[in-house]
C-alpha atoms as a PDB file:
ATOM      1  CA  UNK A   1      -0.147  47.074  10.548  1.00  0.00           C
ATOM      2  CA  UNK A   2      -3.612  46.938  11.683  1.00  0.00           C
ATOM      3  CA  UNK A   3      -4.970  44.899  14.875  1.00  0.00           C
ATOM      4  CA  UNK A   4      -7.511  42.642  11.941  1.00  0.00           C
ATOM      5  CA  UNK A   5      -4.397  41.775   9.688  1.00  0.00           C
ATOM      6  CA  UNK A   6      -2.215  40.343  12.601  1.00  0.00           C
ATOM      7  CA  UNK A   7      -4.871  38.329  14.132  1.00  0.00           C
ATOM      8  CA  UNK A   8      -5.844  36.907  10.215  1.00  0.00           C
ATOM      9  CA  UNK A   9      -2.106  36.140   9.762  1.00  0.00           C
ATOM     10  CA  UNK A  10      -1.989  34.573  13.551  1.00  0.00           C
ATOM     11  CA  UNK A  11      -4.678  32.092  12.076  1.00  0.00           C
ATOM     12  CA  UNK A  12      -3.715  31.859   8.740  1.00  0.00           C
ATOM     13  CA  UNK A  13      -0.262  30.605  10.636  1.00  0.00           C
ATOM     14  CA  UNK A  14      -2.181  28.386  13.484  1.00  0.00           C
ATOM     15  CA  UNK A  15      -4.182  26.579  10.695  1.00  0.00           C
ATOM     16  CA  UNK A  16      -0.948  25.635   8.981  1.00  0.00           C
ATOM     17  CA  UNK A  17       0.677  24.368  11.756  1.00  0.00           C
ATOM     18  CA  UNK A  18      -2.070  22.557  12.423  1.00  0.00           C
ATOM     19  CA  UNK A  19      -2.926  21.217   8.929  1.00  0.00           C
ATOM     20  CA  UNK A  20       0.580  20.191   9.174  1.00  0.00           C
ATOM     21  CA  UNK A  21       0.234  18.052  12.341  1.00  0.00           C
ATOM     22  CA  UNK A  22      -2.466  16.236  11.162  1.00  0.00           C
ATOM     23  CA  UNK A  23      -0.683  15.373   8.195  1.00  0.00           C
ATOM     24  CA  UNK A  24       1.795  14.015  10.193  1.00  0.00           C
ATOM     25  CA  UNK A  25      -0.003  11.823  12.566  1.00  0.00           C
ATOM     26  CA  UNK A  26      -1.882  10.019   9.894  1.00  0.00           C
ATOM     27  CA  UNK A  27       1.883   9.388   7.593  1.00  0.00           C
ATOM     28  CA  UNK A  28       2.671   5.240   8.448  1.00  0.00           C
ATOM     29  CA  UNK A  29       5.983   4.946   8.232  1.00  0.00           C
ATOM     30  CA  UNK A  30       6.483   1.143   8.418  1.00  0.00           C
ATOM     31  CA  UNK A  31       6.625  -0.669   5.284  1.00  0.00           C
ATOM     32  CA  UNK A  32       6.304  -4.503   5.261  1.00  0.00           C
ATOM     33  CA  UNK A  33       7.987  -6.399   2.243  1.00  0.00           C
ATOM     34  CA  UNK A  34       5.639  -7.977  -0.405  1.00  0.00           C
ATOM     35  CA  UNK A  35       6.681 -11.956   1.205  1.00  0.00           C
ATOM     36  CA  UNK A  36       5.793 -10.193   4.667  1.00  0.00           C
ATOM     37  CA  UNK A  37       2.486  -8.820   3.272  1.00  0.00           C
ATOM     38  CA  UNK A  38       1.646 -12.045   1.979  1.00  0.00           C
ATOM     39  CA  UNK A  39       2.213 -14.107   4.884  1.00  0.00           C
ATOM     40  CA  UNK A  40      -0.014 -11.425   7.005  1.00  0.00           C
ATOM     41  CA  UNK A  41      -2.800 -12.232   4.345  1.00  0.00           C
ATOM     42  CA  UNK A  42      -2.177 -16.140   4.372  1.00  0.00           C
ATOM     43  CA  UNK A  43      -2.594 -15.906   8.330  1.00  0.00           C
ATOM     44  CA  UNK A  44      -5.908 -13.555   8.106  1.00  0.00           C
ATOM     45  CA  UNK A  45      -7.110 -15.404   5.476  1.00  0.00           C
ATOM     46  CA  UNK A  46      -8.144 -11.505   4.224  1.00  0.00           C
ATOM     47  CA  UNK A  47      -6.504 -10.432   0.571  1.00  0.00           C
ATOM     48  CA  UNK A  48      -5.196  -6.858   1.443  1.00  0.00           C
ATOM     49  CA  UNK A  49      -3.025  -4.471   0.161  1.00  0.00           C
ATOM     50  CA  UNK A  50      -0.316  -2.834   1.897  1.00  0.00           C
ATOM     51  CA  UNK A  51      -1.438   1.267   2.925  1.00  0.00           C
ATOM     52  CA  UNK A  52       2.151   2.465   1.861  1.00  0.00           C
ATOM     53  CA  UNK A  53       3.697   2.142  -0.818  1.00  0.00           C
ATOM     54  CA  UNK A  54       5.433   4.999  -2.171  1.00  0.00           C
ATOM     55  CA  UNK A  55       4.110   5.471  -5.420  1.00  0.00           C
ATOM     56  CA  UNK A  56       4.456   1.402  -6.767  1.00  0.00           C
ATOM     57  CA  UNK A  57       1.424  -0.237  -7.575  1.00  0.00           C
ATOM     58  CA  UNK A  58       0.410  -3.508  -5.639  1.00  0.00           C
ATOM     59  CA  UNK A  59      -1.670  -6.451  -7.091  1.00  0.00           C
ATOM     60  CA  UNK A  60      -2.991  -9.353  -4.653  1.00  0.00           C
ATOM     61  CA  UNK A  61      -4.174 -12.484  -5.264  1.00  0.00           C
ATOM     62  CA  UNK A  62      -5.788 -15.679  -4.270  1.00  0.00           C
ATOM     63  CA  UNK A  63      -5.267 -19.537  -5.076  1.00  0.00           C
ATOM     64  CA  UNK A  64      -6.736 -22.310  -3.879  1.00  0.00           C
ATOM     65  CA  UNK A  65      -5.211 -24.341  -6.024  1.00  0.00           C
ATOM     66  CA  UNK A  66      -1.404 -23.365  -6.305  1.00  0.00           C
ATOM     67  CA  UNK A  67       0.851 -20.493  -5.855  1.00  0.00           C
ATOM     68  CA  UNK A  68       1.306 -19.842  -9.519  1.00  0.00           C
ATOM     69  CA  UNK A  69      -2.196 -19.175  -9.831  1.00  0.00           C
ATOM     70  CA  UNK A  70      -2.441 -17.047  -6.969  1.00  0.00           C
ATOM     71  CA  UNK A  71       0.648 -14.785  -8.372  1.00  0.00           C
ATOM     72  CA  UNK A  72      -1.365 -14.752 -12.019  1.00  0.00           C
ATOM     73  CA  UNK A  73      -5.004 -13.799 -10.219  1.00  0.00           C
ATOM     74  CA  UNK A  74      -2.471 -10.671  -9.149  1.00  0.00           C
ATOM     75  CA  UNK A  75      -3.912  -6.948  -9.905  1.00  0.00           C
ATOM     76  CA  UNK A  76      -1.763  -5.724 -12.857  1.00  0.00           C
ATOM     77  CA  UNK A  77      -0.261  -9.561 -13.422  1.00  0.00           C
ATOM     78  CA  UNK A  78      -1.212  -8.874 -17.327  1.00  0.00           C
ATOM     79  CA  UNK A  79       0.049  -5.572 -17.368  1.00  0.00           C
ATOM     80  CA  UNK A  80       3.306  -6.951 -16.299  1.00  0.00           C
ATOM     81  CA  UNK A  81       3.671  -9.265 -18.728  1.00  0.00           C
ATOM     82  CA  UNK A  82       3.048  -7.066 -21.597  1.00  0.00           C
ATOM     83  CA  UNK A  83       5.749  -4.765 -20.692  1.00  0.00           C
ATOM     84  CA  UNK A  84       3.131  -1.863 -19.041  1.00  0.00           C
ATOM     85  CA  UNK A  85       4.444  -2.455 -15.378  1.00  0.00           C
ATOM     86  CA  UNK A  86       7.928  -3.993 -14.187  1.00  0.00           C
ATOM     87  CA  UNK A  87       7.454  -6.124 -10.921  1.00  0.00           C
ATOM     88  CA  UNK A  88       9.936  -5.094  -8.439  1.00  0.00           C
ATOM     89  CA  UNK A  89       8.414  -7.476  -5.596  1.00  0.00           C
ATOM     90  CA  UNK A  90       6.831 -10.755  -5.199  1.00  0.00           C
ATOM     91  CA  UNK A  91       5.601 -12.967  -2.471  1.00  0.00           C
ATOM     92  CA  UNK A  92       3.712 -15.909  -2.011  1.00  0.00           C
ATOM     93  CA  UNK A  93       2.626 -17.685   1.339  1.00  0.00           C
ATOM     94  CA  UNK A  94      -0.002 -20.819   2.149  1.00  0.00           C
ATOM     95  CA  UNK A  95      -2.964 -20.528   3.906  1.00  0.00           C
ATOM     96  CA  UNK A  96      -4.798 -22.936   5.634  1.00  0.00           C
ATOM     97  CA  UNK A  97      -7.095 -21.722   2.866  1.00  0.00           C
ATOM     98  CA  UNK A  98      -4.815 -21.524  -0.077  1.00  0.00           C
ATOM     99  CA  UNK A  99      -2.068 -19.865  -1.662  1.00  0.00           C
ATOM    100  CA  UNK A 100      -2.190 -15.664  -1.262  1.00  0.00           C
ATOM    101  CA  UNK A 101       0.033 -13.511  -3.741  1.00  0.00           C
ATOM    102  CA  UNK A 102       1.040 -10.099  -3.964  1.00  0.00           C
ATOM    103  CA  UNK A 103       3.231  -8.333  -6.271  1.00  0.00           C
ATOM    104  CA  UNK A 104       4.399  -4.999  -6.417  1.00  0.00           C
ATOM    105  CA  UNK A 105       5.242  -3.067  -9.640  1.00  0.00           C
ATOM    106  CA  UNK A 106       6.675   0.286 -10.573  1.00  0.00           C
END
């Protein structure tokens, strides 16, 4: 083999190790429940969505009025109910605010 090929297959390697580190240091590994998620956004006052959630969907929502609203102003909450999406999680906390939602489907 020639000198050229085994240095391009030295950084064909290098770049894929390091491609491969980088997609390691940015995977989260800590998943907070839907209640857990909800609380956070109760406290922050912020509506946010979780950053993992292996492959589900996630609908938030906002209330200031009562916690059944804030679970039907939910991302997808329509979808759900006509059969598109099955919830798999729910949680609702109070704000000082209101009432924050989120609900996760598959």
């Amino acid at each position: 083999m020639s000198a050229r090929f085994m240095v391009l297959m030295t950084l064909a390697l290098l770049m894929s190790a390091a491609q491969a580190q980088a997609e390691q240091t940015f995977t989260v590994t800590t998943t907070i429940t839907a209640q857990q998620q909800a609380e956070e956004n109760a406290r922050t006052g912020r509506m946010a969505h979780c950053r993992v959630l292996h492959g589900r969907r996630e609908g938030v929502g906002y209330s200031s009025s009562s916690a059944r609203q804030a679970i039907e102003s939910c991302c997808f909450w329509r979808d759900a109910q006509r059969g598109r999406y099955r919830i798999v999680e729910q949680g609702v906390a109070r704000g000082p605010r209101g009432w924050f939602a989120v609900i996760r489907y598959e």
